[in-house]
N, C-alpha and C. Protein backbone atom coordinates (compact mmCIF):
# COMPACT_ATOMS: atom_id res chain seq x y z
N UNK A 1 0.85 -1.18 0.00
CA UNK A 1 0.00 0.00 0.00
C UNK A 1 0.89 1.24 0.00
N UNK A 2 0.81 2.14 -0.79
CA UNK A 2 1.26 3.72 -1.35
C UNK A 2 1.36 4.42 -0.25
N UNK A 3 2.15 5.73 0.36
CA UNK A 3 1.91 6.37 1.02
C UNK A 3 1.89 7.69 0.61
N UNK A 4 1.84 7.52 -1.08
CA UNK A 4 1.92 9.02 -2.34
C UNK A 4 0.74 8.64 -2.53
N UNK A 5 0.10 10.25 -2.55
CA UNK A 5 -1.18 10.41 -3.16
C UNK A 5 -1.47 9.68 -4.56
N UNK A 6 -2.38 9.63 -4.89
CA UNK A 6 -3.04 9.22 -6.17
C UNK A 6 -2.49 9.63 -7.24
N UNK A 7 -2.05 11.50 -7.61
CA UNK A 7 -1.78 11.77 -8.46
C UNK A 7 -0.25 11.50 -9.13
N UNK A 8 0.63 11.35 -7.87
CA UNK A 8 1.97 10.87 -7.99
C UNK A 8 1.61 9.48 -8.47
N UNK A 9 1.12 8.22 -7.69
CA UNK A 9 1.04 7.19 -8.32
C UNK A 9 0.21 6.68 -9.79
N UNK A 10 -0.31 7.68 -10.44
CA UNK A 10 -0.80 7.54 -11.66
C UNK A 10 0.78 8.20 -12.36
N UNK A 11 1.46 9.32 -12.25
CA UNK A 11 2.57 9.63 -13.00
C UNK A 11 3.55 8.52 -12.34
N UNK A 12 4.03 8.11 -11.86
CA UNK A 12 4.63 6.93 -11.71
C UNK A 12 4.30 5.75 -12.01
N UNK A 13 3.41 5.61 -12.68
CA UNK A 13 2.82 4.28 -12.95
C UNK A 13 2.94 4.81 -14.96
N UNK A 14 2.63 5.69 -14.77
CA UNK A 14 2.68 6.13 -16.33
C UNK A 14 4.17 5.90 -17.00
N UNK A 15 5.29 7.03 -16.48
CA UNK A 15 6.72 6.57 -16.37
C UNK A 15 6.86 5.15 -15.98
N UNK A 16 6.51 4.43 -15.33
CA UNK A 16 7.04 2.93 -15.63
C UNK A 16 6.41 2.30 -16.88
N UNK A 17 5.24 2.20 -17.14
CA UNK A 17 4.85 1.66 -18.07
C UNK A 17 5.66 2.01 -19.36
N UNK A 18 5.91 3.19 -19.44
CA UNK A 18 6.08 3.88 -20.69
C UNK A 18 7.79 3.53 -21.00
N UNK A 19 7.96 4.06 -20.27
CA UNK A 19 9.47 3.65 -20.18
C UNK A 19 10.15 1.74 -20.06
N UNK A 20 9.37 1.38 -19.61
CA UNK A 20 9.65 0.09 -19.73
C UNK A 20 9.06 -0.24 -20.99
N UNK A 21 8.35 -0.28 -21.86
CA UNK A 21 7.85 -0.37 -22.57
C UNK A 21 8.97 -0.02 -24.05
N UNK A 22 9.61 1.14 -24.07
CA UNK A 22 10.86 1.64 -24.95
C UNK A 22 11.99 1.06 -24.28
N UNK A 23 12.07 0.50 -23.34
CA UNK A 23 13.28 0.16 -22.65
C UNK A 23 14.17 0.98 -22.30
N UNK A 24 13.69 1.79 -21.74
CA UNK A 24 14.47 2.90 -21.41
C UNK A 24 14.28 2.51 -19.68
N UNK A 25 15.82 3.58 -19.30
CA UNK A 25 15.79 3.55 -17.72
C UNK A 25 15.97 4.90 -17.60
N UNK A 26 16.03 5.38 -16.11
CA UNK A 26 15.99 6.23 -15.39
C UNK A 26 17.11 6.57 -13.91
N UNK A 27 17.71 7.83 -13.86
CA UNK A 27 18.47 7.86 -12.74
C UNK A 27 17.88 8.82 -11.89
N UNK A 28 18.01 8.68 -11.19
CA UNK A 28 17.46 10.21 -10.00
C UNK A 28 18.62 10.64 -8.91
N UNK A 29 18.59 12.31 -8.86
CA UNK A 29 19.32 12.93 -7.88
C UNK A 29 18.82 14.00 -7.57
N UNK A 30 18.46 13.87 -5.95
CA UNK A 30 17.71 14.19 -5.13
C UNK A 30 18.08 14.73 -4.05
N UNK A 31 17.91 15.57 -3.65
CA UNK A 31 17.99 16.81 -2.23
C UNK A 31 17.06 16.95 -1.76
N UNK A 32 16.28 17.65 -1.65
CA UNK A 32 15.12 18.47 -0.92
C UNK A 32 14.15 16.76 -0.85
N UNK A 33 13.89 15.91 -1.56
CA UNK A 33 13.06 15.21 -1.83
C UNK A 33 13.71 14.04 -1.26
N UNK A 34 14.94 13.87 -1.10
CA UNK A 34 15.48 12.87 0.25
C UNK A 34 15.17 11.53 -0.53
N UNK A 35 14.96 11.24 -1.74
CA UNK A 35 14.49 9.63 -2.71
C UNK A 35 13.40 9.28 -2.72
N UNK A 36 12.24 10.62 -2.77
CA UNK A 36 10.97 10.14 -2.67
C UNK A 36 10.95 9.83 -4.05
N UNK A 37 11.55 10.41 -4.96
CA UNK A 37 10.98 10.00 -6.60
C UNK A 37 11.51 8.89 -7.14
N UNK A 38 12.38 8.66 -6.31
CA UNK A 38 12.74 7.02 -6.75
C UNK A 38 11.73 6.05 -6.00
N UNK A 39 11.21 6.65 -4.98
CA UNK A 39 10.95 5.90 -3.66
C UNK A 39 8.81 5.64 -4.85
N UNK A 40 8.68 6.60 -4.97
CA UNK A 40 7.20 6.46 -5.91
C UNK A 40 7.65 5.89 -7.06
N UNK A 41 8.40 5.68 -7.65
CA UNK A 41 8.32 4.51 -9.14
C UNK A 41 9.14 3.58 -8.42
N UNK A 42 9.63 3.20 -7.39
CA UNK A 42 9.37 1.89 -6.70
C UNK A 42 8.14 1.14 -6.29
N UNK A 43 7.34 2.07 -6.21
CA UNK A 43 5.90 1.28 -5.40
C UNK A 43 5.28 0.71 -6.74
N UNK A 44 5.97 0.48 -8.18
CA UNK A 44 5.16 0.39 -8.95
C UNK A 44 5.52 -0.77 -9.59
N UNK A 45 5.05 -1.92 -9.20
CA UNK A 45 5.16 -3.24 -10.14
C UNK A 45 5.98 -3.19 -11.87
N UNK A 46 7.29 -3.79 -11.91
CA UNK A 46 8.24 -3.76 -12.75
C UNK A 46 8.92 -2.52 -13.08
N UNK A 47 9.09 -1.46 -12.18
CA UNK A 47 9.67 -0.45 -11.59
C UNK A 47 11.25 -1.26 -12.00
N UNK A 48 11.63 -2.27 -11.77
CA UNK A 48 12.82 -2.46 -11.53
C UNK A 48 13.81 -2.74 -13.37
N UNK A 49 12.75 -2.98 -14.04
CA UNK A 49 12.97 -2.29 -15.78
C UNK A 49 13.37 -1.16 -15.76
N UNK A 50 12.92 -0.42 -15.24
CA UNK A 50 13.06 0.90 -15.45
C UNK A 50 14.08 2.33 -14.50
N UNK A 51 14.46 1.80 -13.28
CA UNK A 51 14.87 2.58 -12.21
C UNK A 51 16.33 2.00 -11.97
N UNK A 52 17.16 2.95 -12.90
CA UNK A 52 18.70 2.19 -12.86
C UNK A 52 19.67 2.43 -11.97
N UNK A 53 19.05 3.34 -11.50
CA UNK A 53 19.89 4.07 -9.73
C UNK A 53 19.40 5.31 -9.09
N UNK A 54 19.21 5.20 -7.70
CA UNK A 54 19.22 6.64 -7.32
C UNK A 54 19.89 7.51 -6.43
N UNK A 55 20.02 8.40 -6.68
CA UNK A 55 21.57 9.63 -6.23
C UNK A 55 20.71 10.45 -4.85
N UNK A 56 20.68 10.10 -3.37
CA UNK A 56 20.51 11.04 -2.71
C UNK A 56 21.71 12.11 -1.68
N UNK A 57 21.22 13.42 -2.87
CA UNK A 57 22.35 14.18 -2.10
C UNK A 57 22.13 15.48 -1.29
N UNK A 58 22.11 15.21 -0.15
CA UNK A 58 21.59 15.90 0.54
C UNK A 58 22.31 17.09 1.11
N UNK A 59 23.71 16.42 1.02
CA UNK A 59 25.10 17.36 1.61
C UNK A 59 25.50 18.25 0.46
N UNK A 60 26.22 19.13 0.66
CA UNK A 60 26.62 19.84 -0.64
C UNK A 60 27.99 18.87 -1.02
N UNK A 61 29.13 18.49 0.25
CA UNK A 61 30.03 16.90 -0.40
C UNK A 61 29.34 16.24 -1.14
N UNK A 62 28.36 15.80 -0.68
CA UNK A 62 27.56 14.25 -1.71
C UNK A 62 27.30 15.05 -2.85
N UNK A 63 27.08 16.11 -3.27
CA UNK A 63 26.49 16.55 -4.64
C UNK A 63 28.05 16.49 -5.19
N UNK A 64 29.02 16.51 -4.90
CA UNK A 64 29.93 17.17 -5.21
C UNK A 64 31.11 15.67 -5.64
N UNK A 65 30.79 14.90 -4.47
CA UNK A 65 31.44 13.46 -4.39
C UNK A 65 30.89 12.72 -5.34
N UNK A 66 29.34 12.32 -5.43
CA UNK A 66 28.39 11.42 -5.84
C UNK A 66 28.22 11.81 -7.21
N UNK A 67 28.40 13.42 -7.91
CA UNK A 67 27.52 13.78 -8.67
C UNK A 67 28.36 14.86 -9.54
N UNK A 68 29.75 14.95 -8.79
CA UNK A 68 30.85 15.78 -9.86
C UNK A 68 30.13 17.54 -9.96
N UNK A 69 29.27 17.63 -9.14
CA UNK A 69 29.06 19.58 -8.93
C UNK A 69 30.16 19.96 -8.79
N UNK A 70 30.65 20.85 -9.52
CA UNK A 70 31.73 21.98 -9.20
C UNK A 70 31.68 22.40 -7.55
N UNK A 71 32.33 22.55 -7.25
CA UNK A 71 32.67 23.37 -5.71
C UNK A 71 32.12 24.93 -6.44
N UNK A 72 32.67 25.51 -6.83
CA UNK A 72 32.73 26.71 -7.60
C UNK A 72 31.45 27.16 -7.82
N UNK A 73 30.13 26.15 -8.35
CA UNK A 73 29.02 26.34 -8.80
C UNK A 73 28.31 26.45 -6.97
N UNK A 74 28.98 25.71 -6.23
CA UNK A 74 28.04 25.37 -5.06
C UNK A 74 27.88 26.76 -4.26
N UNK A 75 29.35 27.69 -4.37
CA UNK A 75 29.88 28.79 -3.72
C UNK A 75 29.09 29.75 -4.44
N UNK A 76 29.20 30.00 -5.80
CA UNK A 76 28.33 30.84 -6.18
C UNK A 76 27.27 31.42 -6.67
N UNK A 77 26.77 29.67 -6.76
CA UNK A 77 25.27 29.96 -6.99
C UNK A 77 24.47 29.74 -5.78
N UNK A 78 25.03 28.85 -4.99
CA UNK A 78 24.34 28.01 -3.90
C UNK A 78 23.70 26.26 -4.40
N UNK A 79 23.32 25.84 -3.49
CA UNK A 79 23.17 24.54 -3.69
C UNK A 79 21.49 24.40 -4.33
N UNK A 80 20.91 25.25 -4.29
CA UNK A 80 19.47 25.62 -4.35
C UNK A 80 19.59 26.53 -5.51
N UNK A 81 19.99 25.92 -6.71
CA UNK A 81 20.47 27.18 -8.01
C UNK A 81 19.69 26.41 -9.37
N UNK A 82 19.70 27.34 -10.60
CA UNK A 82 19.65 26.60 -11.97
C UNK A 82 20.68 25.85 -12.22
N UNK A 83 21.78 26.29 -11.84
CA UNK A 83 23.53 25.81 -11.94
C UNK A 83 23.41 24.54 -11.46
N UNK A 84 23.32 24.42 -10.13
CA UNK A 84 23.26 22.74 -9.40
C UNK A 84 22.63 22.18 -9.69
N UNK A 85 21.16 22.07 -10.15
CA UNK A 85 20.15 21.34 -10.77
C UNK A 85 20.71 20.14 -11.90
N UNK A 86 21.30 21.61 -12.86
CA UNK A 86 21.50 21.10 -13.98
C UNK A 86 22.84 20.25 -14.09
N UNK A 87 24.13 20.70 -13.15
CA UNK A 87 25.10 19.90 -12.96
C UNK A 87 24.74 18.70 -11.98
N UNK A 88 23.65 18.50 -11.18
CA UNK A 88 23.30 17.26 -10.63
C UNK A 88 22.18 16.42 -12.04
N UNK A 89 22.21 16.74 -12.59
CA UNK A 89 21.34 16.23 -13.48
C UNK A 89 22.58 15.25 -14.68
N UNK A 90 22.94 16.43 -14.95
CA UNK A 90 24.28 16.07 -15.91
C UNK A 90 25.24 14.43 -15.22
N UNK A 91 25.84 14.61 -13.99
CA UNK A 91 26.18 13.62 -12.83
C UNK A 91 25.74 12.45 -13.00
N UNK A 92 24.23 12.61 -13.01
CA UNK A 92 23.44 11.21 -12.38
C UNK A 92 23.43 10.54 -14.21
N UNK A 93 23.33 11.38 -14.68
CA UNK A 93 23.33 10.44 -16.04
C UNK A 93 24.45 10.22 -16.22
N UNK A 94 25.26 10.83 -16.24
CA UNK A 94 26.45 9.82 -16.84
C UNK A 94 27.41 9.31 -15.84
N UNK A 95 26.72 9.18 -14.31
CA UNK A 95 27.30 8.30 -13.78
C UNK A 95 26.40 7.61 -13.44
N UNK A 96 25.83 6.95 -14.77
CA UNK A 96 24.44 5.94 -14.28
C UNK A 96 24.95 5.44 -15.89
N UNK A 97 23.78 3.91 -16.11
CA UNK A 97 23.36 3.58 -17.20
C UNK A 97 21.93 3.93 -17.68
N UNK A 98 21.82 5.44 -17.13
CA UNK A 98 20.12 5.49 -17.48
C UNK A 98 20.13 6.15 -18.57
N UNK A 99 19.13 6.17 -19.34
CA UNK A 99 19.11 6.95 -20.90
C UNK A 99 17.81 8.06 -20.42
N UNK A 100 17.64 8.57 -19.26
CA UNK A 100 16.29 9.33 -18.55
C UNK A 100 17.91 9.63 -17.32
N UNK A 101 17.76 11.18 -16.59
CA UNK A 101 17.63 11.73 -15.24
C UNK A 101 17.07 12.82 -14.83
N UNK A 102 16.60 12.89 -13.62
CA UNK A 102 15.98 13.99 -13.53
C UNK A 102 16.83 14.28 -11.70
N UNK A 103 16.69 15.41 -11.66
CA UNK A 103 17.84 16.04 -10.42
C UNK A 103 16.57 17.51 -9.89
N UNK A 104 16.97 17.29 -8.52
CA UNK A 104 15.97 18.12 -7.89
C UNK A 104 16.80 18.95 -6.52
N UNK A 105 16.97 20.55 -6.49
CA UNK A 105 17.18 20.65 -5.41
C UNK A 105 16.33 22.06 -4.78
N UNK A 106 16.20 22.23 -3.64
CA UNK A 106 14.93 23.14 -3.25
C UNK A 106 14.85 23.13 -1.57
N UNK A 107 14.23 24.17 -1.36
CA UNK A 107 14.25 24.48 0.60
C UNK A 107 12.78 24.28 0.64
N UNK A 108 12.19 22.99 0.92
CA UNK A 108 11.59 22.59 1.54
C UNK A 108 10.92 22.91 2.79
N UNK A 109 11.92 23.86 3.98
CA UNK A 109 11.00 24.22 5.42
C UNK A 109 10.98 23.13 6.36
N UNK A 110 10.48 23.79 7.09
CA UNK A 110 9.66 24.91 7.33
C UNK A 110 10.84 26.28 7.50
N UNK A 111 12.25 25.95 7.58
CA UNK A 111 13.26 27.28 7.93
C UNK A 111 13.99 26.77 6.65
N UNK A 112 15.23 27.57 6.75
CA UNK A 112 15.77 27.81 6.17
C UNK A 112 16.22 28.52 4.69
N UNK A 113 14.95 29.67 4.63
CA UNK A 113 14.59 30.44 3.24
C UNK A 113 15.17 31.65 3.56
N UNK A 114 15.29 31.86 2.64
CA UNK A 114 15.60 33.86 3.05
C UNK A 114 14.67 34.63 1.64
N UNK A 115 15.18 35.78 1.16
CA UNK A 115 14.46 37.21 0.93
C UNK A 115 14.57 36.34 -0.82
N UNK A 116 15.87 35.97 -0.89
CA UNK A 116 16.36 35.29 -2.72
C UNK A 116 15.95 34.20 -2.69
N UNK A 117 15.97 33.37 -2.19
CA UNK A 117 15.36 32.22 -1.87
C UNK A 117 14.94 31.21 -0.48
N UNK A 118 13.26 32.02 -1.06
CA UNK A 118 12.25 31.36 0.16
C UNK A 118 12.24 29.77 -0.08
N UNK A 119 11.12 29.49 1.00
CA UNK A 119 10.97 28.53 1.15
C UNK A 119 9.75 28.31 -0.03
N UNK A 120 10.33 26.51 -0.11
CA UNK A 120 8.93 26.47 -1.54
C UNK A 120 9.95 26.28 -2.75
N UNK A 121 10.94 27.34 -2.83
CA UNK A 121 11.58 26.81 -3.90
C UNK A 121 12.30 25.93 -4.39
N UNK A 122 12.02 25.42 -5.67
CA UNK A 122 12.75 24.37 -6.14
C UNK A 122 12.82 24.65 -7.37
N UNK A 123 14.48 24.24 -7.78
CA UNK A 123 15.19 23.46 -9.23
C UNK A 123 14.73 22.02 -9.16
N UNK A 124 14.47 21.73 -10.56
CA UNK A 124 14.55 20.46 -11.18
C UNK A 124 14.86 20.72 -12.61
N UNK A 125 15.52 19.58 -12.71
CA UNK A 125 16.08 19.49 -14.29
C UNK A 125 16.03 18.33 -14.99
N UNK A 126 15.61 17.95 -16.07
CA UNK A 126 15.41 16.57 -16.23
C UNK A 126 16.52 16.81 -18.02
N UNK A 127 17.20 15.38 -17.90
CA UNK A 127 18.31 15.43 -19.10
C UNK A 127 17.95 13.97 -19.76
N UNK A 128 18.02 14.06 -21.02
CA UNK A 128 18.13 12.28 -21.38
C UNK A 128 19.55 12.32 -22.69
N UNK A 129 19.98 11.57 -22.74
CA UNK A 129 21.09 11.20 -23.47
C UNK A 129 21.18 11.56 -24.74
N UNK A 130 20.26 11.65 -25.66
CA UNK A 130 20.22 12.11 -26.72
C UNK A 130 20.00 14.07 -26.88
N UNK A 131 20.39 14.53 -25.47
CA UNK A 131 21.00 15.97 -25.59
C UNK A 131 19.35 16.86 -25.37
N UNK A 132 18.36 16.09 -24.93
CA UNK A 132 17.24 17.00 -24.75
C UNK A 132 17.29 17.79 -23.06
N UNK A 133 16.67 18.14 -22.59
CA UNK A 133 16.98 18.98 -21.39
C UNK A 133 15.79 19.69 -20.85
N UNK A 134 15.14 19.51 -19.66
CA UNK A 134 14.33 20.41 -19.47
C UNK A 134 14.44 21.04 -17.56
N UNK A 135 14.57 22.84 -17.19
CA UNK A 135 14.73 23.16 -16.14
C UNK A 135 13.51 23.69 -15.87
N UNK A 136 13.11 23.72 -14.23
CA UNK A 136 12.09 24.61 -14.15
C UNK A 136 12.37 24.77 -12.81
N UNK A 137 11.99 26.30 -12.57
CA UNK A 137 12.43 26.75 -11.26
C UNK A 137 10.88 27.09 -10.95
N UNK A 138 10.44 25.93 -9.41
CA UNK A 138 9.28 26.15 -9.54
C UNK A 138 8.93 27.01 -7.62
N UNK A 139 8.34 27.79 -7.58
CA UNK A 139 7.82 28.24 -6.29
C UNK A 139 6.49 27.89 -6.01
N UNK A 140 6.60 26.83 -5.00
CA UNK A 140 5.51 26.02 -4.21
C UNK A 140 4.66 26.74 -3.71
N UNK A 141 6.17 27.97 -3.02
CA UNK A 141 5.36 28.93 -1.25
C UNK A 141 5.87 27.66 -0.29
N UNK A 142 5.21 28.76 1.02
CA UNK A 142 5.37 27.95 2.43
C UNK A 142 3.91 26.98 2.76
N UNK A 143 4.31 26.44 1.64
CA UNK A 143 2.61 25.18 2.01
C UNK A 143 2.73 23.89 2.85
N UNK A 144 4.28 23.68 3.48
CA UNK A 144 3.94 22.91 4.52
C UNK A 144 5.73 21.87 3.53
N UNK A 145 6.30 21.39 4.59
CA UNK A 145 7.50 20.53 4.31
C UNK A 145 6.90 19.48 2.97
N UNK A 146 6.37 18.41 4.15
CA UNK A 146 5.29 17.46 2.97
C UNK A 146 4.83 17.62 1.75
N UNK A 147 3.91 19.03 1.51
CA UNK A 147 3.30 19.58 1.16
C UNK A 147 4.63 19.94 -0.59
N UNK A 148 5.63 20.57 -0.18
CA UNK A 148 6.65 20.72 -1.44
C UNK A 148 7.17 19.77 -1.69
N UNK A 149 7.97 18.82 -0.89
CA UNK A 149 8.33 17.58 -1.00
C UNK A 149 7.51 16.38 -2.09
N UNK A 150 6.69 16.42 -2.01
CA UNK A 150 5.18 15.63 -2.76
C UNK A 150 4.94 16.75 -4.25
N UNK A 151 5.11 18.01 -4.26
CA UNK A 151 4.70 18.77 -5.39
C UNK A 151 6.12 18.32 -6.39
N UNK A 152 7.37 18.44 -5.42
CA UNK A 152 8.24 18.30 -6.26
C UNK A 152 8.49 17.09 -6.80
N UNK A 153 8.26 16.02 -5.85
CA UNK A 153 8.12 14.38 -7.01
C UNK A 153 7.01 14.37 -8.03
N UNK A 154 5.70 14.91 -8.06
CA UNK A 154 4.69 15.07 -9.32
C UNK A 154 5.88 16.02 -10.32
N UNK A 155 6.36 17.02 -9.85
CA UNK A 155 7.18 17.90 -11.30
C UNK A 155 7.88 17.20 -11.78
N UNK A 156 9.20 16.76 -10.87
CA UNK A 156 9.68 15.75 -11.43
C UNK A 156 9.29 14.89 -12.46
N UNK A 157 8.45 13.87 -12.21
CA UNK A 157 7.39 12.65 -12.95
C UNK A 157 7.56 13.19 -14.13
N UNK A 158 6.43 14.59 -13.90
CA UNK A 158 5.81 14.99 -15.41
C UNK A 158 7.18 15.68 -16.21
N UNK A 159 8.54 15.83 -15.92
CA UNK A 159 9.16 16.35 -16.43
C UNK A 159 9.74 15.16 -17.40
N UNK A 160 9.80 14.33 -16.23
CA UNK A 160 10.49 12.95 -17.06
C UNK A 160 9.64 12.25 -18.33
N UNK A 161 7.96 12.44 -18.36
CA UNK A 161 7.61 11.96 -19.33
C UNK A 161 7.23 12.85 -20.33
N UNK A 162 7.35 14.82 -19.79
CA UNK A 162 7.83 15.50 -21.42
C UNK A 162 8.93 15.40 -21.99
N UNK A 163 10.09 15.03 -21.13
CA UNK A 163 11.48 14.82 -22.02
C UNK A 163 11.11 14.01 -23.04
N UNK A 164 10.64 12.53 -22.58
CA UNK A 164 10.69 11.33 -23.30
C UNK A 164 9.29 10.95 -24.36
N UNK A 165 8.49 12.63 -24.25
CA UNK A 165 7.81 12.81 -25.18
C UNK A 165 6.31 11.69 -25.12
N UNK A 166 6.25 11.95 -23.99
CA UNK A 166 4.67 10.72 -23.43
C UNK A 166 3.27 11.14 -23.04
């Protein structure tokens, strides 16, 4: 039994089907979301076609160890940037065998926001191998930890099945 709403487990059920179906896989690297988006196309029967690793980096080291972020990018954009998104995105694919990644980082809350970046916000970036790319810097607001955490695995999802054109 699920502990993701309905709407996550219909886009996770969609991405598995679909993707298993082309034979395609998937990597994920994850911050703010701690492996929930791996953790929802796990709950999904033959999930394991499709889900070729997942990257949780929560530290700015682990983005950096796990996932090849510049130090440089971390200092001056911050870890919560278009910059890190897209260099954790870049990482997980090609230190994966997935032909799909999608990379997420964002301040979640209930603290830790300021005036440039509140709480609510999140990068995600989704990359697939054949050079397509998609970023979106999305503001939730202060709707509750859970509350962004859960918005940002649905963006995710749906990002992964406009890359792959579904």
């Amino acid at each position: 039994m699920s502990n993701f709403p309905d709407e996550i487990m219909s886009l996770a059920e969609r991405v598995v089907t679909i993707f298993a179906a082309r034979g395609l896989m998937v990597a994920t690297a994850e911050s703010c979301t701690g492996g929930l988006i791996a953790g929802a196309l796990t709950e999904i029967s033959g999930s394991s076609a499709v889900v070729e690793r997942g990257f949780v980096t929560y530290t700015n080291t682990a983005k950096v160890e796990m996932l090849g972020v510049q130090e440089e990018t971390l200092v001056g954009f911050g870890a919560v940037s278009r910059e890190t998104a897209l260099q954790m995105v870049h990482g997980a694919l090609f230190r994966s065998r997935a032909h799909f990644a999608v990379a997420v980082t964002g301040i979640a809350g209930p603290g830790g926001g300021s005036t440039d970046k509140p709480v609510g916000l999140v990068h995600l970036a989704a990359k697939s191998r054949d050079g397509g790319l998609l970023h979106r810097t999305m503001r939730y607001g202060d709707i509750g930890r859970d509350r962004v955490r859960l918005a940002t695995v649905a963006t995710a999802l749906e990002m992964l099945l406009e890359l792959a054109h579904a």
